[in-house]
PDB file of N, CA and C in Angstrom:
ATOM      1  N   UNK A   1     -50.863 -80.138 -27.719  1.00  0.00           N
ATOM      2  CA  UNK A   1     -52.288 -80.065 -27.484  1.00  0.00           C
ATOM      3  C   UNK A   1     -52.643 -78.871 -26.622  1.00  0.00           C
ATOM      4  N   UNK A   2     -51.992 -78.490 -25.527  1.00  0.00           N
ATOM      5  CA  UNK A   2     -52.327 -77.349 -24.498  1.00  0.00           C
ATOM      6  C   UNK A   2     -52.142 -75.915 -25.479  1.00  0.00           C
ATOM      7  N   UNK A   3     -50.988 -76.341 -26.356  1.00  0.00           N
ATOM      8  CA  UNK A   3     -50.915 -75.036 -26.891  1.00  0.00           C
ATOM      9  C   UNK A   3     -52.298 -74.474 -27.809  1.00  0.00           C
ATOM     10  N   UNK A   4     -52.734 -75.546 -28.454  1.00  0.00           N
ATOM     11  CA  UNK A   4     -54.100 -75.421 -29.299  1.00  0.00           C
ATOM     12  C   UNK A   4     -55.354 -74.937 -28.533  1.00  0.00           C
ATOM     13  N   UNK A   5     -54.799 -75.392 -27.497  1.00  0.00           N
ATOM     14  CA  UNK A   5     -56.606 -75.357 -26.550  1.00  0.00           C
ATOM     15  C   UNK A   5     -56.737 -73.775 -25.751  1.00  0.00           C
ATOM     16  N   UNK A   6     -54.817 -73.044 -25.616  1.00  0.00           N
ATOM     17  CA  UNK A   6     -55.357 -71.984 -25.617  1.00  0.00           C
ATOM     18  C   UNK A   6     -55.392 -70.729 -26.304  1.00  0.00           C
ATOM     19  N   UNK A   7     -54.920 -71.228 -27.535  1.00  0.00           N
ATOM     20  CA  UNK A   7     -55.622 -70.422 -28.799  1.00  0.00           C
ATOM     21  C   UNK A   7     -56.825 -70.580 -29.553  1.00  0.00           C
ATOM     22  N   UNK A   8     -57.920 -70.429 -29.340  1.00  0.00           N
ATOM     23  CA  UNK A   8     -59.025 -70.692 -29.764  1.00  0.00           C
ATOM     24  C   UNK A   8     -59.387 -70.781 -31.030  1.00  0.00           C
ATOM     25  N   UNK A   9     -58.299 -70.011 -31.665  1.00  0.00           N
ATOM     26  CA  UNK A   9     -59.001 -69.627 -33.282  1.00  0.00           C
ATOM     27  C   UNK A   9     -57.873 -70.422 -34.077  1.00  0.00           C
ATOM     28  N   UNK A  10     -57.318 -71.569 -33.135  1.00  0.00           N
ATOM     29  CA  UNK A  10     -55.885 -72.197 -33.908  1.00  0.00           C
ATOM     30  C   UNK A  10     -56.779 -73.383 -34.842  1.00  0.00           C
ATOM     31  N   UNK A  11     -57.323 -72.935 -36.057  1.00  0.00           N
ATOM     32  CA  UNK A  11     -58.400 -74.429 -36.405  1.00  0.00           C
ATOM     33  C   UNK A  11     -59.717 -75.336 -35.638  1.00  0.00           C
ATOM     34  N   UNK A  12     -60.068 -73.561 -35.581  1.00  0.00           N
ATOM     35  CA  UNK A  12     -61.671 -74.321 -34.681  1.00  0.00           C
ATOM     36  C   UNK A  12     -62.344 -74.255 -36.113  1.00  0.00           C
ATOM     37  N   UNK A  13     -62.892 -75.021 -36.428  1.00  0.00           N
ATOM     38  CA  UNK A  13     -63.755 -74.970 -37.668  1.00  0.00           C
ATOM     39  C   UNK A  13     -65.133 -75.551 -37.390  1.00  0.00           C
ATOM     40  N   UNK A  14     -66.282 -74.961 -37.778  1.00  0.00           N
ATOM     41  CA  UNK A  14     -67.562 -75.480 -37.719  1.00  0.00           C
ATOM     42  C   UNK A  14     -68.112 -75.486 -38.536  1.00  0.00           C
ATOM     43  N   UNK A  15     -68.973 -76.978 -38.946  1.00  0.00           N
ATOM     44  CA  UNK A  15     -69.972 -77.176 -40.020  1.00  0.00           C
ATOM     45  C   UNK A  15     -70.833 -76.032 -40.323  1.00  0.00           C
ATOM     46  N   UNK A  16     -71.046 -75.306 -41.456  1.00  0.00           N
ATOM     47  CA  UNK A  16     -71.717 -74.115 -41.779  1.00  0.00           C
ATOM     48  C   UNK A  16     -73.165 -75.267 -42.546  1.00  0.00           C
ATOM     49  N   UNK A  17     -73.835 -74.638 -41.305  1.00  0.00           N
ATOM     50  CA  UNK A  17     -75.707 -75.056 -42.129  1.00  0.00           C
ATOM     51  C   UNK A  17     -76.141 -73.470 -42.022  1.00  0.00           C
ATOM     52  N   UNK A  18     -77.641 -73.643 -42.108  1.00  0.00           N
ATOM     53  CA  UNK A  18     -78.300 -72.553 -42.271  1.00  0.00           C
ATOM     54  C   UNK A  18     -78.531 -72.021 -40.953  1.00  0.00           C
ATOM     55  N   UNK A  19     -78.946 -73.083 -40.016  1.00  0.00           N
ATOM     56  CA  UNK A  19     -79.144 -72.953 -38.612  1.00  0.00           C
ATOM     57  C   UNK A  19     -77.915 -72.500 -37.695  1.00  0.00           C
ATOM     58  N   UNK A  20     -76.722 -72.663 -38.234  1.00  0.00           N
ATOM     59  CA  UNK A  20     -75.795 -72.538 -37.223  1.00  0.00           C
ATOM     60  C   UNK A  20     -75.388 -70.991 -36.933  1.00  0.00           C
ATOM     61  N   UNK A  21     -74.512 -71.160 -36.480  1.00  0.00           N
ATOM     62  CA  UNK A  21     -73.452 -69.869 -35.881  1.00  0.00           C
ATOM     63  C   UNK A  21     -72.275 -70.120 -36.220  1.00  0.00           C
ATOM     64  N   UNK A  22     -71.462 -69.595 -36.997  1.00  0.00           N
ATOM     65  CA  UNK A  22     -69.958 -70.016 -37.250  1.00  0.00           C
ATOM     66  C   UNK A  22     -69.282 -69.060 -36.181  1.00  0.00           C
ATOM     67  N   UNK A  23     -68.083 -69.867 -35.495  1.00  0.00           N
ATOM     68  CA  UNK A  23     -67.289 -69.092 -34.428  1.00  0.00           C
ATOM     69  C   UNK A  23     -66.278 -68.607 -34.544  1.00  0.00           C
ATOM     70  N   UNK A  24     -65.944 -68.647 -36.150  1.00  0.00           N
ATOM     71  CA  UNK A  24     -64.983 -68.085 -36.536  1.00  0.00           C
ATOM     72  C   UNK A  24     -64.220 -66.338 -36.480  1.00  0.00           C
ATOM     73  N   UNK A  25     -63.470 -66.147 -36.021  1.00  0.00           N
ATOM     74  CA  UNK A  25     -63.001 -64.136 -36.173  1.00  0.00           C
ATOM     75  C   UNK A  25     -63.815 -63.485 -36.696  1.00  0.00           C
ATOM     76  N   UNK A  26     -63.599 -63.939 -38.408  1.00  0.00           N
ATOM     77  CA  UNK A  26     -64.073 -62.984 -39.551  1.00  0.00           C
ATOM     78  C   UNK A  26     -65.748 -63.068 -39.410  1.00  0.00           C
ATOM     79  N   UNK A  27     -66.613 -64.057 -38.250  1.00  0.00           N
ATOM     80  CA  UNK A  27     -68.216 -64.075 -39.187  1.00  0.00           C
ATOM     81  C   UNK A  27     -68.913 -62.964 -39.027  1.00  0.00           C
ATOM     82  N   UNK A  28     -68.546 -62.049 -38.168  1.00  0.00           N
ATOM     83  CA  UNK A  28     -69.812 -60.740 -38.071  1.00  0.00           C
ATOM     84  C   UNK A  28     -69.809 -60.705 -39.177  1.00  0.00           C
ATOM     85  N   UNK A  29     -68.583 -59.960 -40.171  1.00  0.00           N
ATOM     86  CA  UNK A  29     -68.769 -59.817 -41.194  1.00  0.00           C
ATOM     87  C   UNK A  29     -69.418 -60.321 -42.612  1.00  0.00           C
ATOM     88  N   UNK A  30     -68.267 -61.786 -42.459  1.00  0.00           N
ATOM     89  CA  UNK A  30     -69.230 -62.634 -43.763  1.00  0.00           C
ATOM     90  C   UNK A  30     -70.890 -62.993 -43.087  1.00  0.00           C
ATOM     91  N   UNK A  31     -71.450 -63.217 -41.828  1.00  0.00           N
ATOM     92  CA  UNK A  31     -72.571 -63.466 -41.468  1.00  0.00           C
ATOM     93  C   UNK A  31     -73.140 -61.844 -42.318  1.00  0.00           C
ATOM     94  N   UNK A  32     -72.832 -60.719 -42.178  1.00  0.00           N
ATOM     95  CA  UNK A  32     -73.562 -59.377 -42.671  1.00  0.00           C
ATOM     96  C   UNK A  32     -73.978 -59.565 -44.412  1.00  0.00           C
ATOM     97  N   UNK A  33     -72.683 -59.881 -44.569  1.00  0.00           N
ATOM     98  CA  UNK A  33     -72.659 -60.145 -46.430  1.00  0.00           C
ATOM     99  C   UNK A  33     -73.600 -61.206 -46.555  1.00  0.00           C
ATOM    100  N   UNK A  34     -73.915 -62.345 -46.171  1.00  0.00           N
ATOM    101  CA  UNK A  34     -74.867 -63.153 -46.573  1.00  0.00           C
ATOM    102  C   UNK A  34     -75.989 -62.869 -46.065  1.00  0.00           C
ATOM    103  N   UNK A  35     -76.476 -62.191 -45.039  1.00  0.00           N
ATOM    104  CA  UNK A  35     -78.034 -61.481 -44.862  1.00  0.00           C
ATOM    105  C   UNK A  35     -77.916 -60.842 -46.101  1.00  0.00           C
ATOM    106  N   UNK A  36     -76.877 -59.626 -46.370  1.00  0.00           N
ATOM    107  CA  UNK A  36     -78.159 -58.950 -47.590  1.00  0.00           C
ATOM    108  C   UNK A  36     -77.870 -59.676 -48.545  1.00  0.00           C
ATOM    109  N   UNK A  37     -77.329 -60.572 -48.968  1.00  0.00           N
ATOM    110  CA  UNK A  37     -77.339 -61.523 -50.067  1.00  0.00           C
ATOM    111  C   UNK A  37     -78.836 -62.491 -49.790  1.00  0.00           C
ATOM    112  N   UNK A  38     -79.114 -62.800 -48.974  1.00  0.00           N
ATOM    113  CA  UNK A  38     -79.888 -62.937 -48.852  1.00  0.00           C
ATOM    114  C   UNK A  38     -81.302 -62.399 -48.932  1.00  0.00           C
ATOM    115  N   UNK A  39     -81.448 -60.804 -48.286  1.00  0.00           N
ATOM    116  CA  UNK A  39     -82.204 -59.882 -48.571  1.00  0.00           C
ATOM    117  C   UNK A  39     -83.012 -59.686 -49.786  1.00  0.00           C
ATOM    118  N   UNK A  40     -81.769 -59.637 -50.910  1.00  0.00           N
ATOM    119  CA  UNK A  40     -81.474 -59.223 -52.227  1.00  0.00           C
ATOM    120  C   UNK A  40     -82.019 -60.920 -53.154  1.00  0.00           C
ATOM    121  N   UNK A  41     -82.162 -61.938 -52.674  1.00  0.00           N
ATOM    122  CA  UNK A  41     -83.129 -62.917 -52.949  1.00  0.00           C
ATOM    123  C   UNK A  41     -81.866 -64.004 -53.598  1.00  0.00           C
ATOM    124  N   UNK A  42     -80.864 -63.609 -53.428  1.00  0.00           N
ATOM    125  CA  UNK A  42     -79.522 -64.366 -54.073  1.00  0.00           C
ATOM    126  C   UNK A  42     -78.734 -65.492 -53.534  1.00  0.00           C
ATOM    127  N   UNK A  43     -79.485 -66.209 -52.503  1.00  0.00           N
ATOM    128  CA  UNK A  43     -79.728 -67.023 -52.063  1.00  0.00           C
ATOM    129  C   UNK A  43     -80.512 -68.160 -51.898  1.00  0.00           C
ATOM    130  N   UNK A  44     -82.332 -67.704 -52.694  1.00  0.00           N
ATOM    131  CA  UNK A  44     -82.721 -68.428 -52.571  1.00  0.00           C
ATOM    132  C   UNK A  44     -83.089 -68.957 -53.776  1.00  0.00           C
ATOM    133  N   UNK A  45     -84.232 -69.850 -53.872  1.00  0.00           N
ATOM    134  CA  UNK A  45     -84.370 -70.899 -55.519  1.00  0.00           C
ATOM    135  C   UNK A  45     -83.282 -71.941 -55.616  1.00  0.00           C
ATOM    136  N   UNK A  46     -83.692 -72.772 -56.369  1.00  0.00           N
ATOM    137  CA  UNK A  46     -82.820 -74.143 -56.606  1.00  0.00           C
ATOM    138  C   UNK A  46     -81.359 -73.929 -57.285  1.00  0.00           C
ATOM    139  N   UNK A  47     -80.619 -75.059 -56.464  1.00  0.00           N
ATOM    140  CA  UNK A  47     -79.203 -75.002 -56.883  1.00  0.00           C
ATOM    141  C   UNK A  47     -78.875 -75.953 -57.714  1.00  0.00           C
ATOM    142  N   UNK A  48     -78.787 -74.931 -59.181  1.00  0.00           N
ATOM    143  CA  UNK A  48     -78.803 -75.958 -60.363  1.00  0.00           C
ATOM    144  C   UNK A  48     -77.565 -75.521 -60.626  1.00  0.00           C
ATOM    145  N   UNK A  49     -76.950 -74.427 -60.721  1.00  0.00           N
ATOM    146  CA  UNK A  49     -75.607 -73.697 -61.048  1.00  0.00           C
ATOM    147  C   UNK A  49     -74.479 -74.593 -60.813  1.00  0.00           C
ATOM    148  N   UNK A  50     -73.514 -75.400 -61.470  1.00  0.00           N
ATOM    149  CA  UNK A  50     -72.336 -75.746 -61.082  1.00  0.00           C
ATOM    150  C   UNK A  50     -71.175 -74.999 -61.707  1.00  0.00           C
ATOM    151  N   UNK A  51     -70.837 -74.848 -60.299  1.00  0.00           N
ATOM    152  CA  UNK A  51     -69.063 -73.681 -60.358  1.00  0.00           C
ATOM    153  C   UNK A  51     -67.947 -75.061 -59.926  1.00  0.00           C
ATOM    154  N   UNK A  52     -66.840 -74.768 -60.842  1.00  0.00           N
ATOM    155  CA  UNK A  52     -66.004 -75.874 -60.460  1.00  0.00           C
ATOM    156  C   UNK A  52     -64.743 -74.800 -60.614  1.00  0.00           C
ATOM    157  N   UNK A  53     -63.468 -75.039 -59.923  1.00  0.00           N
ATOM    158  CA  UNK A  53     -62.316 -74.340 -60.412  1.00  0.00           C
ATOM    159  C   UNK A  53     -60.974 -74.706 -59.613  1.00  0.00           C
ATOM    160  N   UNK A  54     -59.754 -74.802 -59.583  1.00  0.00           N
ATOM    161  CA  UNK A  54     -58.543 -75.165 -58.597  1.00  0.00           C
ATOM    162  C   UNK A  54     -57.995 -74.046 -58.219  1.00  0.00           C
ATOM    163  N   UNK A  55     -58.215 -74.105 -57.195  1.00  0.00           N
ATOM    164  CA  UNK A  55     -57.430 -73.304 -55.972  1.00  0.00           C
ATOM    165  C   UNK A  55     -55.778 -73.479 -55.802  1.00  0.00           C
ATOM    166  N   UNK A  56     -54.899 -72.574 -55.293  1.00  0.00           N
ATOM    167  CA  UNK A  56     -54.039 -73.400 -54.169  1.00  0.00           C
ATOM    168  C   UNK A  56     -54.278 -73.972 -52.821  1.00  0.00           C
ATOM    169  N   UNK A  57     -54.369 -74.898 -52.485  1.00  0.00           N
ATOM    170  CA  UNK A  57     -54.617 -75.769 -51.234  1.00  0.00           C
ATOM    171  C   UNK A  57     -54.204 -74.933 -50.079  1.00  0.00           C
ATOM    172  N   UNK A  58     -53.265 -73.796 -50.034  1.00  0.00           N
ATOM    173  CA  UNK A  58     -53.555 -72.818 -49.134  1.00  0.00           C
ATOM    174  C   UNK A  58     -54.144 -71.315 -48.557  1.00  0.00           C
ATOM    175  N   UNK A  59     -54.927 -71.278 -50.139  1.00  0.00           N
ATOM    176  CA  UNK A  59     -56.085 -70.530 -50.434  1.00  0.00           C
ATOM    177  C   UNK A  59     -57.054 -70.723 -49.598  1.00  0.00           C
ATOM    178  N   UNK A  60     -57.877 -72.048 -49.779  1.00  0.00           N
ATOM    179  CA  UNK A  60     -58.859 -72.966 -49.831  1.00  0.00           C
ATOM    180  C   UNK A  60     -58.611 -72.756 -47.818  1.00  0.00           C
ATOM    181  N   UNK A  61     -57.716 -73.287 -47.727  1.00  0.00           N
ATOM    182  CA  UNK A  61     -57.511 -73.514 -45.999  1.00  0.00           C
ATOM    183  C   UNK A  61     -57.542 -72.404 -45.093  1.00  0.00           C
ATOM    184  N   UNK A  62     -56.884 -71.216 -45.400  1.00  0.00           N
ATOM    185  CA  UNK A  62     -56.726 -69.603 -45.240  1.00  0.00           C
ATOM    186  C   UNK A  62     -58.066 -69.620 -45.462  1.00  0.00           C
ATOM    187  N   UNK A  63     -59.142 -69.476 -46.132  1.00  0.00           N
ATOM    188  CA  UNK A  63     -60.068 -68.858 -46.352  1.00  0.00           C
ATOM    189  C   UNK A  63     -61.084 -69.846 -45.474  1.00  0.00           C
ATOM    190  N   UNK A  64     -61.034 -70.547 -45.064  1.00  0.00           N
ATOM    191  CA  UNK A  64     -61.828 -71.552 -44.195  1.00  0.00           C
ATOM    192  C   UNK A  64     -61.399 -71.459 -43.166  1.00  0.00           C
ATOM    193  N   UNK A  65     -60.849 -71.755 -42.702  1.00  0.00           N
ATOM    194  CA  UNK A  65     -59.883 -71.178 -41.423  1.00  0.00           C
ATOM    195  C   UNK A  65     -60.592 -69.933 -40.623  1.00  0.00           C
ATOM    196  N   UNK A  66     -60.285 -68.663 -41.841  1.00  0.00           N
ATOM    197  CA  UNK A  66     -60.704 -67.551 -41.470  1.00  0.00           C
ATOM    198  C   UNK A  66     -62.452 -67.263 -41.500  1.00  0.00           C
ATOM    199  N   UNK A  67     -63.025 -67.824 -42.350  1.00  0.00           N
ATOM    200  CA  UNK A  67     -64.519 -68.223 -41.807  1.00  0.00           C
ATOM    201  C   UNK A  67     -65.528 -69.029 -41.291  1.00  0.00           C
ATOM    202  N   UNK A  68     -64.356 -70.115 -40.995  1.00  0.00           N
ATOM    203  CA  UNK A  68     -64.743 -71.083 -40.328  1.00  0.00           C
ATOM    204  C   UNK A  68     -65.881 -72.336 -41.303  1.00  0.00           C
ATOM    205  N   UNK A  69     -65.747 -71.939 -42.162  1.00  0.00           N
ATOM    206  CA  UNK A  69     -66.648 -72.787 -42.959  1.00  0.00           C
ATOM    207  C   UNK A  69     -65.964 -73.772 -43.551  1.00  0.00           C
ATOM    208  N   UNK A  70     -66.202 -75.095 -43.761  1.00  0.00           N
ATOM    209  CA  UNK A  70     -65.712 -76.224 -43.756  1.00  0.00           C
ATOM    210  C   UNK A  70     -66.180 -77.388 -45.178  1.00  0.00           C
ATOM    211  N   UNK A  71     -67.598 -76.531 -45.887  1.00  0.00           N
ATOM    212  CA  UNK A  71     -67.827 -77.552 -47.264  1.00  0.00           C
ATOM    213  C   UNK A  71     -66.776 -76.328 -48.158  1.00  0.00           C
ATOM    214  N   UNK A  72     -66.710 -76.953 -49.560  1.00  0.00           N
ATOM    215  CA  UNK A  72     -66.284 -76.341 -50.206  1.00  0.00           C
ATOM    216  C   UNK A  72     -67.495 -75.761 -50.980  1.00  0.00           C
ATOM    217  N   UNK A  73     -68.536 -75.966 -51.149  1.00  0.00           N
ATOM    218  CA  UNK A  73     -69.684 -75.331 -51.800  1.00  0.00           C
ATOM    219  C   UNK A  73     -70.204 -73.820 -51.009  1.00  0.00           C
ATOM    220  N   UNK A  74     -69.984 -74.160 -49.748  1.00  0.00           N
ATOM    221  CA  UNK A  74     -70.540 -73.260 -49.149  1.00  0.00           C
ATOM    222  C   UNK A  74     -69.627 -71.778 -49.028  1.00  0.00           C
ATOM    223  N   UNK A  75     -68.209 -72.595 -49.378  1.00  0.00           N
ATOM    224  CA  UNK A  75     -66.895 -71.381 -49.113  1.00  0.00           C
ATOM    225  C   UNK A  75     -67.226 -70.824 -50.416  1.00  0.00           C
ATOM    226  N   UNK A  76     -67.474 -71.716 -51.464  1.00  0.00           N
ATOM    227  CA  UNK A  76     -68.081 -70.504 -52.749  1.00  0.00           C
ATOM    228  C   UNK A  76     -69.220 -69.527 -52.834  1.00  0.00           C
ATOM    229  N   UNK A  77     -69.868 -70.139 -52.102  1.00  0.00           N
ATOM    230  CA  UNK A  77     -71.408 -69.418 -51.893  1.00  0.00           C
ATOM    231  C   UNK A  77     -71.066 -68.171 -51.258  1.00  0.00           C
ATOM    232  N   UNK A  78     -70.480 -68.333 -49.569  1.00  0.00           N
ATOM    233  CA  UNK A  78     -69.616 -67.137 -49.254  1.00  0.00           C
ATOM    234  C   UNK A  78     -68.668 -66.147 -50.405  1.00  0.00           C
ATOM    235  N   UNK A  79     -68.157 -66.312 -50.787  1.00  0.00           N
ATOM    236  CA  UNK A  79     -67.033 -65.960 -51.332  1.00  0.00           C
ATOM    237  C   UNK A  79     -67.735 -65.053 -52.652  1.00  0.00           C
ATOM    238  N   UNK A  80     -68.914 -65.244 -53.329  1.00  0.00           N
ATOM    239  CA  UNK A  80     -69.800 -64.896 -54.417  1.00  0.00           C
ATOM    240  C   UNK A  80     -70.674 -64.052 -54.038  1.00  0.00           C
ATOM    241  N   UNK A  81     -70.603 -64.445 -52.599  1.00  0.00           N
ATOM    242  CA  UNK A  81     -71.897 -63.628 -52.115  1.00  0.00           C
ATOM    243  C   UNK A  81     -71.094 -61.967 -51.481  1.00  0.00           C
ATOM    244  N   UNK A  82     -70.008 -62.198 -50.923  1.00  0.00           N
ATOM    245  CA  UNK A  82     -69.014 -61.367 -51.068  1.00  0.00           C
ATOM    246  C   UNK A  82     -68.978 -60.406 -52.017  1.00  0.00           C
ATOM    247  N   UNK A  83     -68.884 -61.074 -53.027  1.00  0.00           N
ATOM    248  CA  UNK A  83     -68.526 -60.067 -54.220  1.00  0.00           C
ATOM    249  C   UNK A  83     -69.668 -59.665 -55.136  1.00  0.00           C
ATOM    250  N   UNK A  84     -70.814 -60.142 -54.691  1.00  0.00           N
ATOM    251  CA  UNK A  84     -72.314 -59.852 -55.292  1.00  0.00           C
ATOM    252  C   UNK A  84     -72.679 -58.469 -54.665  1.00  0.00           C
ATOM    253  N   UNK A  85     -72.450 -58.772 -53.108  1.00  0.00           N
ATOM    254  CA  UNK A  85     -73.465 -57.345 -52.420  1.00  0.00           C
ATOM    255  C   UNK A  85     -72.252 -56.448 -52.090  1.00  0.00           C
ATOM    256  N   UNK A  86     -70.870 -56.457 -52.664  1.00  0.00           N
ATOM    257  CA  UNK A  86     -69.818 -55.328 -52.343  1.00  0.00           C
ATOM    258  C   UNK A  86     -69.946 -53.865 -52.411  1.00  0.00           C
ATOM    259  N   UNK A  87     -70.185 -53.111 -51.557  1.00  0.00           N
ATOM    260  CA  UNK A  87     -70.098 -51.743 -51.077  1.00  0.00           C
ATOM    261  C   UNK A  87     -68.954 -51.303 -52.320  1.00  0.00           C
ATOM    262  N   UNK A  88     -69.905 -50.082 -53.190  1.00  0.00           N
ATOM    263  CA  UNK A  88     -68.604 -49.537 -54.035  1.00  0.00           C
ATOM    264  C   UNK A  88     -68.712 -47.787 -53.654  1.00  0.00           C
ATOM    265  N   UNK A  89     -68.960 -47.844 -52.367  1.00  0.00           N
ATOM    266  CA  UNK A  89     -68.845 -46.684 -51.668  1.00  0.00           C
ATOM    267  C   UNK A  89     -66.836 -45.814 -52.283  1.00  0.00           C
ATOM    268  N   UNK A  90     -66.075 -46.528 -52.211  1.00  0.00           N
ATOM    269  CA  UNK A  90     -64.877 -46.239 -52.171  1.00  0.00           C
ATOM    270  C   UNK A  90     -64.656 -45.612 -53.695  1.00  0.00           C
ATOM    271  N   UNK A  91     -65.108 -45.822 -54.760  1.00  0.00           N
ATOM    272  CA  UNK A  91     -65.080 -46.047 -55.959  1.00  0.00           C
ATOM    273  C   UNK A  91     -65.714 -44.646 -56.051  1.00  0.00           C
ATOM    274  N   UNK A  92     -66.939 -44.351 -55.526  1.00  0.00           N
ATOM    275  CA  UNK A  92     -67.794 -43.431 -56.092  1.00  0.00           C
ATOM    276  C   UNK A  92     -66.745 -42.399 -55.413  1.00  0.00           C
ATOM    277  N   UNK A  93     -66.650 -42.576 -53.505  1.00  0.00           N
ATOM    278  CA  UNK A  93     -65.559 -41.469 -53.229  1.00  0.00           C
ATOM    279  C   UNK A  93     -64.821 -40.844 -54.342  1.00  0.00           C
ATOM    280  N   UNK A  94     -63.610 -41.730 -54.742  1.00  0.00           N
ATOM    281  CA  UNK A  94     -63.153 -41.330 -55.782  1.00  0.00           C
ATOM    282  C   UNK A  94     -63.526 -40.754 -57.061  1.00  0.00           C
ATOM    283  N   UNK A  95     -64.598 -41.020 -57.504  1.00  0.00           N
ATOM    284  CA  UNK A  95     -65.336 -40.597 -58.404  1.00  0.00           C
ATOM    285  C   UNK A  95     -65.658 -38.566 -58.044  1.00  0.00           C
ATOM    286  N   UNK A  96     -65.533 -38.741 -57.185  1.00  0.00           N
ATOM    287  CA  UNK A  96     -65.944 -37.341 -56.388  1.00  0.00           C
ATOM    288  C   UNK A  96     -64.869 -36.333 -56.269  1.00  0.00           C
ATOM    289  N   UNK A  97     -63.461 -36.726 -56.382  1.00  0.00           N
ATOM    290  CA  UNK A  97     -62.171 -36.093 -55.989  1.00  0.00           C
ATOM    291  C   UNK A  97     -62.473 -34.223 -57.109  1.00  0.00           C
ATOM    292  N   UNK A  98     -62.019 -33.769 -56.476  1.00  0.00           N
ATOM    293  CA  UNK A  98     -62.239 -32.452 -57.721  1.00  0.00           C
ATOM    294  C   UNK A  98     -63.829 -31.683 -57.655  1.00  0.00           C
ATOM    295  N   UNK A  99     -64.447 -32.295 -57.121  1.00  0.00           N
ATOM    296  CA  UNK A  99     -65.984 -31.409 -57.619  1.00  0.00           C
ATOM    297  C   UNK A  99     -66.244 -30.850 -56.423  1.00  0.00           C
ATOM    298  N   UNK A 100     -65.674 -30.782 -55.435  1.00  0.00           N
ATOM    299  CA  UNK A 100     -66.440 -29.480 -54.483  1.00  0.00           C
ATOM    300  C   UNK A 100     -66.136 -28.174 -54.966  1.00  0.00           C
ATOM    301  N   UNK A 101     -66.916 -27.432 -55.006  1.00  0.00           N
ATOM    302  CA  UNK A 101     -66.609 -25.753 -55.738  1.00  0.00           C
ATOM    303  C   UNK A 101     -65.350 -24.901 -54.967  1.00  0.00           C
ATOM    304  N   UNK A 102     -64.689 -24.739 -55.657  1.00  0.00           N
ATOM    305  CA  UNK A 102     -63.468 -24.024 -54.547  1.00  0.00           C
ATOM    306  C   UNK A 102     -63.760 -22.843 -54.010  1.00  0.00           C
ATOM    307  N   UNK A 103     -65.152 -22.088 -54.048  1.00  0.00           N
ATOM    308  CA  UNK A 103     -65.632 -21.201 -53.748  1.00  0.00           C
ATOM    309  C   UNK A 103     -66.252 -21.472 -52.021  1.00  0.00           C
ATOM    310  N   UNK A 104     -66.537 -22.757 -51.997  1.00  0.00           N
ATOM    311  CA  UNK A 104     -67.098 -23.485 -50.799  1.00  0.00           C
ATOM    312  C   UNK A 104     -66.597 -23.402 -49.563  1.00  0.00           C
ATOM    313  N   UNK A 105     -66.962 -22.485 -48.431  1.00  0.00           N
ATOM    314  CA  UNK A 105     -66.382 -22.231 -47.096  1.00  0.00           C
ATOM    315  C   UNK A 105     -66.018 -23.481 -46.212  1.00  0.00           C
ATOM    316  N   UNK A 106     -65.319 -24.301 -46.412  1.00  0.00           N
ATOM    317  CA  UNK A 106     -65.472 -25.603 -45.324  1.00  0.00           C
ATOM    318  C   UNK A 106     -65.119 -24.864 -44.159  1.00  0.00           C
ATOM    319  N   UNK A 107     -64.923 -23.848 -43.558  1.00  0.00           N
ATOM    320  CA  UNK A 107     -65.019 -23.614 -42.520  1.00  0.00           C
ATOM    321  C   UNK A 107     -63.574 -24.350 -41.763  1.00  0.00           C
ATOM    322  N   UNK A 108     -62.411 -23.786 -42.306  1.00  0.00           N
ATOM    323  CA  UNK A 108     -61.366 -24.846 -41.283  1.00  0.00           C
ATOM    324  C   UNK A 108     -60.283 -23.398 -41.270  1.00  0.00           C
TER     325      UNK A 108
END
């Protein structure tokens, strides 16, 4: 028990509502991804959509764990919303490799 109490992040898990604060490591982040999911209106309107699918049971726990979120509806909602508003900043980088003019002084 002492050992748990002074690792904080050893399975602190908190009910994820709308109102809360999750105290989990990872939430700046997933809290950022679901504002603009939110922003972007992909959040709101009625939840008629059913997603069903099997995990490994240490998927499911790892990924709750690490955001502290505790329904399984809501770890999908996260998890979609993730991959809805994803930055493809990296992609376009690449997209870019080769086109500066080799004529171009970068100055180095």
């Amino acid at each position: 028990m002492a050992r748990a109490a002074a690792n904080p992040t050893s399975r602190s898990t908190v009910k994820l509502t709308r109102s809360t604060v999750r105290t989990a490591p990872s939430t700046g982040r997933l809290n950022e991804v679901l504002a603009v999911a939110k922003e972007h209106g992909l959040l709101s309107g009625t939840r008629t959509h059913v997603l069903r699918g099997r995990m490994p049971a240490s998927l499911v726990e790892q990924a709750k764990r690490k955001s502290g979120i505790t329904s399984d509806s809501k770890l999908l909602e996260a998890a979609l919303a993730n991959l809805a508003v994803a930055d493809d900043y990296w992609q376009w980088l690449h997209s870019q490799c080769g086109t500066i003019n080799p004529d171009v002084d970068l100055e180095f």
